[in-house]
Protein backbone atom coordinates (compact mmCIF):
# COMPACT_ATOMS: atom_id res chain seq x y z
CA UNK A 1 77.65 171.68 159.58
CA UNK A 2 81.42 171.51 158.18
CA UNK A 3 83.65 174.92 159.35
CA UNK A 4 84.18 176.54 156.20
CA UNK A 5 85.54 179.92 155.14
CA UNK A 6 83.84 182.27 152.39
CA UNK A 7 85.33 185.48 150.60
CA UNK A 8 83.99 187.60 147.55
CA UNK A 9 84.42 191.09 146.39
CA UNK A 10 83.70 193.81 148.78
CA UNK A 11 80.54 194.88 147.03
CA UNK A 12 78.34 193.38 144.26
CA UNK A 13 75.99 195.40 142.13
CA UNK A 14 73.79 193.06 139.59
CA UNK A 15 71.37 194.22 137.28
CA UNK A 16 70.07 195.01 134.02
CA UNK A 17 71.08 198.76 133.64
CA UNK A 18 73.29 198.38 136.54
CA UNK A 19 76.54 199.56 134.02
CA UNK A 20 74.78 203.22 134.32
CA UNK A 21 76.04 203.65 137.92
CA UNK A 22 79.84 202.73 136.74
CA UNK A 23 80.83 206.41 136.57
CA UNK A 24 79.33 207.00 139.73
CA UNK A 25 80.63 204.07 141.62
CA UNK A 26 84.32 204.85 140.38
CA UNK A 27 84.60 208.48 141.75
CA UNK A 28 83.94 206.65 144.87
CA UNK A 29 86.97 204.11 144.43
CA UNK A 30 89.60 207.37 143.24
CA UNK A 31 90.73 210.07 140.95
CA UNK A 32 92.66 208.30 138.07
CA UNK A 33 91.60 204.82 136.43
CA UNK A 34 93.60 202.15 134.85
CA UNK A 35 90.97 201.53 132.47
CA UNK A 36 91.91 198.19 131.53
CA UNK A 37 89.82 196.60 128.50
CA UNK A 38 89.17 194.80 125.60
CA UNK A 39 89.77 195.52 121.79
CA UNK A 40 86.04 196.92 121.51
CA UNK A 41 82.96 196.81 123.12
CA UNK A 42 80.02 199.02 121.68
CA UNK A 43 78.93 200.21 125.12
CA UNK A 44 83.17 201.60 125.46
CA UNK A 45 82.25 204.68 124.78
CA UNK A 46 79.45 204.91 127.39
CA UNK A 47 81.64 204.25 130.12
CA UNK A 48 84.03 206.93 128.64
CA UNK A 49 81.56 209.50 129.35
CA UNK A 50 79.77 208.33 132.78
CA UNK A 51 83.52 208.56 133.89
CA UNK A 52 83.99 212.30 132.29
CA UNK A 53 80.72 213.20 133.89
CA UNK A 54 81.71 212.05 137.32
CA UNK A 55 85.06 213.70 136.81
CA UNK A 56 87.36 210.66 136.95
CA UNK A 57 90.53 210.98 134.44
CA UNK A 58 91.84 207.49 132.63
CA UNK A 59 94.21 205.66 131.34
CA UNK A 60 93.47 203.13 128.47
CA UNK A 61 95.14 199.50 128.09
CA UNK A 62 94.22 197.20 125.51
CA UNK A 63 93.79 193.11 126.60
CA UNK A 64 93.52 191.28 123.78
CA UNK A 65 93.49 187.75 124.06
CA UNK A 66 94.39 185.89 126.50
CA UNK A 67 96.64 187.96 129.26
CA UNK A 68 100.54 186.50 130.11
CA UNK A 69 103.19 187.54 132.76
CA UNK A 70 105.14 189.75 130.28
CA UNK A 71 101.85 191.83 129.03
CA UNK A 72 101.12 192.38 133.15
CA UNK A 73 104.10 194.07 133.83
CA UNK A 74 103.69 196.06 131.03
CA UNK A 75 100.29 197.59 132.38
CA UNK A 76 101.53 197.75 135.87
CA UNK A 77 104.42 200.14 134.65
CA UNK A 78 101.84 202.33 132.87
CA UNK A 79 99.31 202.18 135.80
CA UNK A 80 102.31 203.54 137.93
CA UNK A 81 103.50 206.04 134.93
CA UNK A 82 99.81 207.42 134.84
CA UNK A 83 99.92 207.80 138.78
CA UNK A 84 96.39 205.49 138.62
CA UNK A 85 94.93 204.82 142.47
CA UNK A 86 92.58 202.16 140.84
CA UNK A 87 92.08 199.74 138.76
CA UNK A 88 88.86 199.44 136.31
CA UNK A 89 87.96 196.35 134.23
CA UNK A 90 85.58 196.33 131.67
CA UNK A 91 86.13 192.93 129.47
CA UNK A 92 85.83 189.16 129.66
CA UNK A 93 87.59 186.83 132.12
CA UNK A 94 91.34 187.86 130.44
CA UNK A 95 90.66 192.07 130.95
CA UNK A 96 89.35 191.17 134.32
CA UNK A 97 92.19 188.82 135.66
CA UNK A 98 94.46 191.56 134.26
CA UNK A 99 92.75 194.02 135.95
CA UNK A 100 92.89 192.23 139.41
CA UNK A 101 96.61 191.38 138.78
CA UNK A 102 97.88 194.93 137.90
CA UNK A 103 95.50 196.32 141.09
CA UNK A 104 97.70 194.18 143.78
CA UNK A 105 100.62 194.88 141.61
CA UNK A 106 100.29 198.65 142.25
CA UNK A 107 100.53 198.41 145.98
CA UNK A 108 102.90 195.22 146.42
CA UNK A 109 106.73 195.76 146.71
CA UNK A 110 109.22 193.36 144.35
CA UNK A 111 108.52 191.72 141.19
CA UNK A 112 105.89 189.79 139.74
CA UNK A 113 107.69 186.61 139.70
CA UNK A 114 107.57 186.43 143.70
CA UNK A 115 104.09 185.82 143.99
CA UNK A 116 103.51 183.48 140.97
CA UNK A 117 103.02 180.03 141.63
CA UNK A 118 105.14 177.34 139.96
CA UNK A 119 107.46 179.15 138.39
CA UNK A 120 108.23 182.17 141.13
CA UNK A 121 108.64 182.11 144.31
CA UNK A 122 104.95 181.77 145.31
CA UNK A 123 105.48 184.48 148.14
CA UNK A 124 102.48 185.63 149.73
CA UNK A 125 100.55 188.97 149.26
CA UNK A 126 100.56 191.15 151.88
CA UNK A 127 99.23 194.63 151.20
CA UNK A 128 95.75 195.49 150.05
CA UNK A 129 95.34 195.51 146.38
CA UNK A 130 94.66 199.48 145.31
CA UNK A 131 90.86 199.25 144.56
CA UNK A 132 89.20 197.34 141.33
CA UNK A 133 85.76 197.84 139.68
CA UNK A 134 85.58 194.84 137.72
CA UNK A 135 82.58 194.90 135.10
CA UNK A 136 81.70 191.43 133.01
CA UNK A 137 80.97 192.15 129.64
CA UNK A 138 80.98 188.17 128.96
CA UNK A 139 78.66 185.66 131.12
CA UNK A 140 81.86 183.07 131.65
CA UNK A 141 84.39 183.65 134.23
CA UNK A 142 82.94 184.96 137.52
CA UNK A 143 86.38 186.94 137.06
CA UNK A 144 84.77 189.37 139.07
CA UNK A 145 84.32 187.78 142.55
CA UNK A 146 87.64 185.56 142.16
CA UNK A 147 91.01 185.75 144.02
CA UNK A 148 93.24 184.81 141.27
CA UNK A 149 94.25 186.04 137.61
CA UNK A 150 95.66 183.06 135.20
CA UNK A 151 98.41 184.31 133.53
CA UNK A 152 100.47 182.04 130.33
CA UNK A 153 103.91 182.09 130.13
CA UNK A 154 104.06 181.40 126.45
CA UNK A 155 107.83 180.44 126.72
CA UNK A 156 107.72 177.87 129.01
CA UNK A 157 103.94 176.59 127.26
CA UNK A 158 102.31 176.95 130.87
CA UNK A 159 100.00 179.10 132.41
CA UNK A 160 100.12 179.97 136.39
CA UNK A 161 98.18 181.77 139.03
CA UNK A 162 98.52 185.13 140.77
CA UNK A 163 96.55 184.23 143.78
CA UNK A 164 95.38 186.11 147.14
CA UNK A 165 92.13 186.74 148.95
CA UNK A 166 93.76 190.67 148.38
CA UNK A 167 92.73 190.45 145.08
CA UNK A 168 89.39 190.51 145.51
CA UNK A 169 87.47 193.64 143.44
CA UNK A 170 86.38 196.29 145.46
CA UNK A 171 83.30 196.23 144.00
CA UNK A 172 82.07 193.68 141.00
CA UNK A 173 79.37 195.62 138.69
CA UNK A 174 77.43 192.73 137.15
CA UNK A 175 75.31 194.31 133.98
CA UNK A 176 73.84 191.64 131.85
CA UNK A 177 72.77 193.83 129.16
CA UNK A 178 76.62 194.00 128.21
CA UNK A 179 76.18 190.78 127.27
CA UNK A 180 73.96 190.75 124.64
CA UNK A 181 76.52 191.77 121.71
CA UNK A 182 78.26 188.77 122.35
CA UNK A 183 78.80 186.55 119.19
CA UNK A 184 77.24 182.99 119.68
CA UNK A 185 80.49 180.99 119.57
CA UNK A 186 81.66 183.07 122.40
CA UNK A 187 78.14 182.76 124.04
CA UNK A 188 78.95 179.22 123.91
CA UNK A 189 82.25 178.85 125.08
CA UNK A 190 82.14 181.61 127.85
CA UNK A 191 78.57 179.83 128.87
CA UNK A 192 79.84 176.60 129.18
CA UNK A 193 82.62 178.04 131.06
CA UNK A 194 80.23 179.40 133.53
CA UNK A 195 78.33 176.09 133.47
CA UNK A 196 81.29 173.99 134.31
CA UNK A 197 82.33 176.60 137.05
CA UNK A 198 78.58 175.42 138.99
CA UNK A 199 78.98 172.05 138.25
CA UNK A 200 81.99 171.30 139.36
CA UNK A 201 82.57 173.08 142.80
CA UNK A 202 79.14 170.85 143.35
CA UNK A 203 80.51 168.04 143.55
CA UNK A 204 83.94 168.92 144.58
CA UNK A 205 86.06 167.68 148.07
CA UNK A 206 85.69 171.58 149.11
CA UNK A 207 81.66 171.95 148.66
CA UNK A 208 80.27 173.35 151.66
CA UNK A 209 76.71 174.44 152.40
CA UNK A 210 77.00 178.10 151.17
CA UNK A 211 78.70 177.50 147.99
CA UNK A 212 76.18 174.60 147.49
CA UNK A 213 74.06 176.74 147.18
CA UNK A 214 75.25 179.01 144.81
CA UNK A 215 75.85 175.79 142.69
CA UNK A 216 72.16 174.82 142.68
CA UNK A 217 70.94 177.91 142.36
CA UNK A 218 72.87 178.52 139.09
CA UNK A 219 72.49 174.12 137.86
CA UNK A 220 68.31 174.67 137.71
CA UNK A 221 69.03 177.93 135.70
CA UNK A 222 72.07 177.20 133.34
CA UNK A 223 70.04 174.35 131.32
CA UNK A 224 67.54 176.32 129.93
CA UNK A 225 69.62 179.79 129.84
CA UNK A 226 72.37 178.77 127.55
CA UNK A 227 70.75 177.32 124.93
CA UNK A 228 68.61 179.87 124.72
CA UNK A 229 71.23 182.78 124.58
CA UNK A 230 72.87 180.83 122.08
CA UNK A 231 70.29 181.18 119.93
CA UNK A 232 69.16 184.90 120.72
CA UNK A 233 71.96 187.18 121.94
CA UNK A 234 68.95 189.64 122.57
CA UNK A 235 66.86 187.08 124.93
CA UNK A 236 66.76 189.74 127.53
CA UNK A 237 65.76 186.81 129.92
CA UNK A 238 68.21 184.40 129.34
CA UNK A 239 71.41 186.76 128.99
CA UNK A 240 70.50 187.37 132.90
CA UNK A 241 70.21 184.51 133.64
CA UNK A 242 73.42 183.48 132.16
CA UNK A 243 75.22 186.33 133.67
CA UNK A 244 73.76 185.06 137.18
CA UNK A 245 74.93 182.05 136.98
CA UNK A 246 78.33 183.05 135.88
CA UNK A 247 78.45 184.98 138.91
CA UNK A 248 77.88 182.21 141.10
CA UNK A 249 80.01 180.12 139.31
CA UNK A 250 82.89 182.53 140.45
CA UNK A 251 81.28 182.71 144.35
CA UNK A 252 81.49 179.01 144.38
CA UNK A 253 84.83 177.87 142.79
CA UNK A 254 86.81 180.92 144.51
CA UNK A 255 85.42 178.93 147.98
CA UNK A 256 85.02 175.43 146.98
CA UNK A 257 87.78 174.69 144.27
CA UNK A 258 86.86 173.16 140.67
CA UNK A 259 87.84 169.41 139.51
CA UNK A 260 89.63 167.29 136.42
CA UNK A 261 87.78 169.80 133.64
CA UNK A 262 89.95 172.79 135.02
CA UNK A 263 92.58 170.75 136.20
CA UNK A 264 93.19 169.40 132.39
CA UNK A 265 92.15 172.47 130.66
CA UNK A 266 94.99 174.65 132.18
CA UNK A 267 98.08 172.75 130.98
CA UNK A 268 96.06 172.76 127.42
CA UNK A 269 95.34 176.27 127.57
CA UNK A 270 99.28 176.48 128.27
CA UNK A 271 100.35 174.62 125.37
CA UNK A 272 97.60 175.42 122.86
CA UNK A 273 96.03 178.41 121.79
CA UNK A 274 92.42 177.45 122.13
CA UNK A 275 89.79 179.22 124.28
CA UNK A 276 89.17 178.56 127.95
CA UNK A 277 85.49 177.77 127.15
CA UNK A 278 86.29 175.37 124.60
CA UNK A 279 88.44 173.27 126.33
CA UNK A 280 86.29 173.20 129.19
CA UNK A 281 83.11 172.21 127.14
CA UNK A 282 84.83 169.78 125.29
CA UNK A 283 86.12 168.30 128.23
CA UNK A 284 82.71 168.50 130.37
CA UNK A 285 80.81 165.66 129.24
CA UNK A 286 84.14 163.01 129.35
CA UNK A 287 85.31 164.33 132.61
CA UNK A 288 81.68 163.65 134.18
CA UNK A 289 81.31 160.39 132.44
CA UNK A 290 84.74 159.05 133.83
CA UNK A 291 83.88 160.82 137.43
CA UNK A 292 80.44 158.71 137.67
CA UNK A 293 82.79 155.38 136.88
CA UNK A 294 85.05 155.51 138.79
CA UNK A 295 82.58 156.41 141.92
CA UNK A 296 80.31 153.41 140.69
CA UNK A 297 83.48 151.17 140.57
CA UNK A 298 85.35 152.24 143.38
CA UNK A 299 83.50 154.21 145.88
CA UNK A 300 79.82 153.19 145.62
CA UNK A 301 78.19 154.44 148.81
CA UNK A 302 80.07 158.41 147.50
CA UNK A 303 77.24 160.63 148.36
CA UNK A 304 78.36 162.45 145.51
CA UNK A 305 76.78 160.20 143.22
CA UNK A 306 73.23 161.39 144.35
CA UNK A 307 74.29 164.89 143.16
CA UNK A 308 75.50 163.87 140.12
CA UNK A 309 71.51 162.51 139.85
CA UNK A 310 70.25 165.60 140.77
CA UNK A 311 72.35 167.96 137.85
CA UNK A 312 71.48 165.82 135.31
CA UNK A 313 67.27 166.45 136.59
CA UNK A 314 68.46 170.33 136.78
CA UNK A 315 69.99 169.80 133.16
CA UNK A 316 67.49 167.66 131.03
CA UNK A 317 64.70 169.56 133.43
CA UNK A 318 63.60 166.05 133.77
CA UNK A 319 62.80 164.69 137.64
CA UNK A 320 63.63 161.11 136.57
CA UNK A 321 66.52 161.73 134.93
CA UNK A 322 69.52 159.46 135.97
CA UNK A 323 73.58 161.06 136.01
CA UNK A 324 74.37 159.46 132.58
CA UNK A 325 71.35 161.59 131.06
CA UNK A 326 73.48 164.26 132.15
CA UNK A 327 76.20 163.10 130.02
CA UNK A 328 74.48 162.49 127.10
CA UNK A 329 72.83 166.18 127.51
CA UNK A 330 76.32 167.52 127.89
CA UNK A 331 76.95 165.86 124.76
CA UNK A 332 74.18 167.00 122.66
CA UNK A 333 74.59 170.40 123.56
CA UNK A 334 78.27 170.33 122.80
CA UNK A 335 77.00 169.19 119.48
CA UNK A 336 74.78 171.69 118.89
CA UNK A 337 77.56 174.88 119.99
CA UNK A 338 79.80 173.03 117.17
CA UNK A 339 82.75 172.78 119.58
CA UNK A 340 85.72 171.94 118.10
CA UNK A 341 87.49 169.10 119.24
CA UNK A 342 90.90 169.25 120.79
CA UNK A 343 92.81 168.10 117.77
CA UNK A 344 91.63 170.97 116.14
CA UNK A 345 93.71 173.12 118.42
CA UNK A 346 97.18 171.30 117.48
CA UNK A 347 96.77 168.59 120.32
CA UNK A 348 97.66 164.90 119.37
CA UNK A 349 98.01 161.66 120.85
CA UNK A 350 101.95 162.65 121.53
CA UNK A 351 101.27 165.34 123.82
CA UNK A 352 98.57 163.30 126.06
CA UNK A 353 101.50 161.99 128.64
CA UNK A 354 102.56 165.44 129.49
CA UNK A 355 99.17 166.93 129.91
CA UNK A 356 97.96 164.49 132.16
CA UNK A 357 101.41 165.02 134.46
CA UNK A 358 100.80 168.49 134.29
CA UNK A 359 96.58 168.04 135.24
CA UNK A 360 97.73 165.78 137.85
CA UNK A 361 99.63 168.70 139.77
CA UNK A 362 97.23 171.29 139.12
CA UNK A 363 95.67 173.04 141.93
CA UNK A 364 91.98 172.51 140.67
CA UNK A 365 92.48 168.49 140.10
CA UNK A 366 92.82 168.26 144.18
CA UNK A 367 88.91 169.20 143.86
CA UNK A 368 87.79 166.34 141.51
CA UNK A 369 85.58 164.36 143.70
CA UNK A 370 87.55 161.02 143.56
CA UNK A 371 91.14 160.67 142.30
CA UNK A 372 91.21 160.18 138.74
CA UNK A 373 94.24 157.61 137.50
CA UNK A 374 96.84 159.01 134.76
CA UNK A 375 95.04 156.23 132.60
CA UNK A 376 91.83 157.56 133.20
CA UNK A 377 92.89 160.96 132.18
CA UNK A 378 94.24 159.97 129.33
CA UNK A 379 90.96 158.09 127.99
CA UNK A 380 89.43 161.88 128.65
CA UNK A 381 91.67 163.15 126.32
CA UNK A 382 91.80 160.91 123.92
CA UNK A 383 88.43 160.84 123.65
CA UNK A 384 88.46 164.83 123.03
CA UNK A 385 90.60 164.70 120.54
């Protein structure tokens, strides 16, 4: 058995109804919340009042879209303005990397820019992030057991990481009954977020035997779950599902790294506005296809092949499946969310070159589980254009 190490979020409460306890849970965590969030949510004013009723003041900031450097040290001056002790989250992946960022913020001396990566210093963290309840209202990220936030930097058309085991929520409240109001293009994108984020940290250099089994835990789940939640927000059944495996998405990449999906999706998220889920379920299907080639061609005998066999017979929910069935299942069900192609997004044949030197130093593409080539890259994207 390989030495590995594993980290999550100090606690984890999952469960239908779970969200009830929030109040509760933050008077345990301190006495005035950052109450970091989304433009609405219908269940908003719930937590308003489980926090009044377990005497915890608040202070309100709004996320909406996708969260940058600039719009992070705008809530960490509030958070320190309010005198807030902790951090609460209530949102998709951008409120809860916000969230996480502003709660290691609070108790870190010295600017944001000496802890970012690529474009700061990159200095570690090295106090303990005040405390974070971070509560999913999406079934996407795993925000809430990760140790990073992704933050753009819309001048410089690039988005970088905040990363430290620090920032790791005291306690993730997993509820997937917040789920249900979510719109089925977002149940789509955010679900094929969370299925890419079990897929790939399968088959990634940095698997190891606890995050594989997170991985194929959430695989046998994922293939029935999405479709159905895509086509009932109220399937009580598959919403839970869907926020399960989300969950262990975010256990498994935070310990085993990701692959060419994330690594090619972040300089595209940096340079286009187009949704995280979209970019990673248009990219999916290619990225797996070229990953299976590649092995075939170049390193036959990969072990990894045989668990590219097995996700496609979690997938199609077919034993004899082979990995290309996966592929073309990937396919069809990106046909049947409607995802937009890249091109759609502004992206052309001109800006292929600099996305694939940008994916080629991302941290996640040091997971893919053989080296990709820059021409192999750029058949991905062509092809998703």
């Amino acid at each position: 058995m390989m030495t590995f190490e594993f980290a999550t979020a100090h606690r984890i409460r999952f469960g239908w109804g779970a969200f009830e306890e929030s109040g509760r849970i933050a008077s345990t965590l301190g006495n005035v919340a950052f109450l970091v969030r989304g433009k609405f949510h219908p269940d908003l004013e719930r937590l308003r009042e489980f926090l009044g009723q377990n005497q915890v003041s608040y202070h309100e900031f709004i996320v909406e879209g996708e969260p940058t450097v600039d719009l992070v040290k705008q809530a960490v001056v509030q958070a320190k303005e309010g005198s807030c002790d902790f951090v609460i989250g209530f949102g998709g992946g951008s409120v809860l990397d916000t969230a996480k960022a502003v709660s290691v913020l609070l108790t870190n001396p010295g600017r944001l820019e000496d802890y970012l990566e690529v474009i700061g210093a990159g200095k570690s963290l090295e106090v303990p992030a005040a405390p974070c309840l971070a509560i999913p209202t999406t079934a996407g990220t795993g925000s809430e057991v990760t140790r990073n936030a992704v933050l753009g930097v819309p001048e410089a058309a690039i988005k970088v990481s905040l990363r430290s085991p620090l920032m790791l929520p005291a306690v993730a409240l997993v509820d997937p009954a917040l789920t249900c109001s979510v719109p089925p293009l977002i149940t789509a994108y955010t679900g094929m977020d969370a299925l890419t984020q079990v897929l790939e940290p399968y088959v990634s250099v940095r698997a190891n035997v606890m995050t594989d089994m997170f991985c194929r835990e959430g695989l046998q789940r994922v293939g029935k779950a999405l479709p159905a939640a895509f086509k009932d927000g109220m399937d009580r059944e598959a919403r839970i599902a869907m926020a399960w495996v989300s969950l262990l998405g975010g256990l498994a990449l935070a310990n085993a790294g990701l692959g060419a999906v994330h690594g090619l999706a972040s300089p595209i998220g940096g340079m286009f506005k187009a949704p995280h889920g979209a970019i990673c379920a248009r990219l999916l299907p290619l990225v797996m296809h070229a990953n299976l080639k590649a092995l075939q061609r170049r390193q036959p005998e990969n072990p990894v092949l045989e668990r590219f066999r097995e996700i496609a017979r979690w997938l199609t929910q077919r034993p004899d499946a082979q990995p290309e069935d996966g592929v073309i299942w990937l396919e069809q069900v990106v046909n049947q969310f409607k995802i937009p192609n890249l091109s759609a997004y502004g992206m052309t044949y001109q800006h292929i070159p600099e996305i694939v030197e940008r994916g080629l130093r991302a941290s996640s593409m040091k997971g893919n589980p053989i080296p990709l080539t820059s021409d192999e890259l750029a058949a991905i994207l062509e092809a998703a254009l």
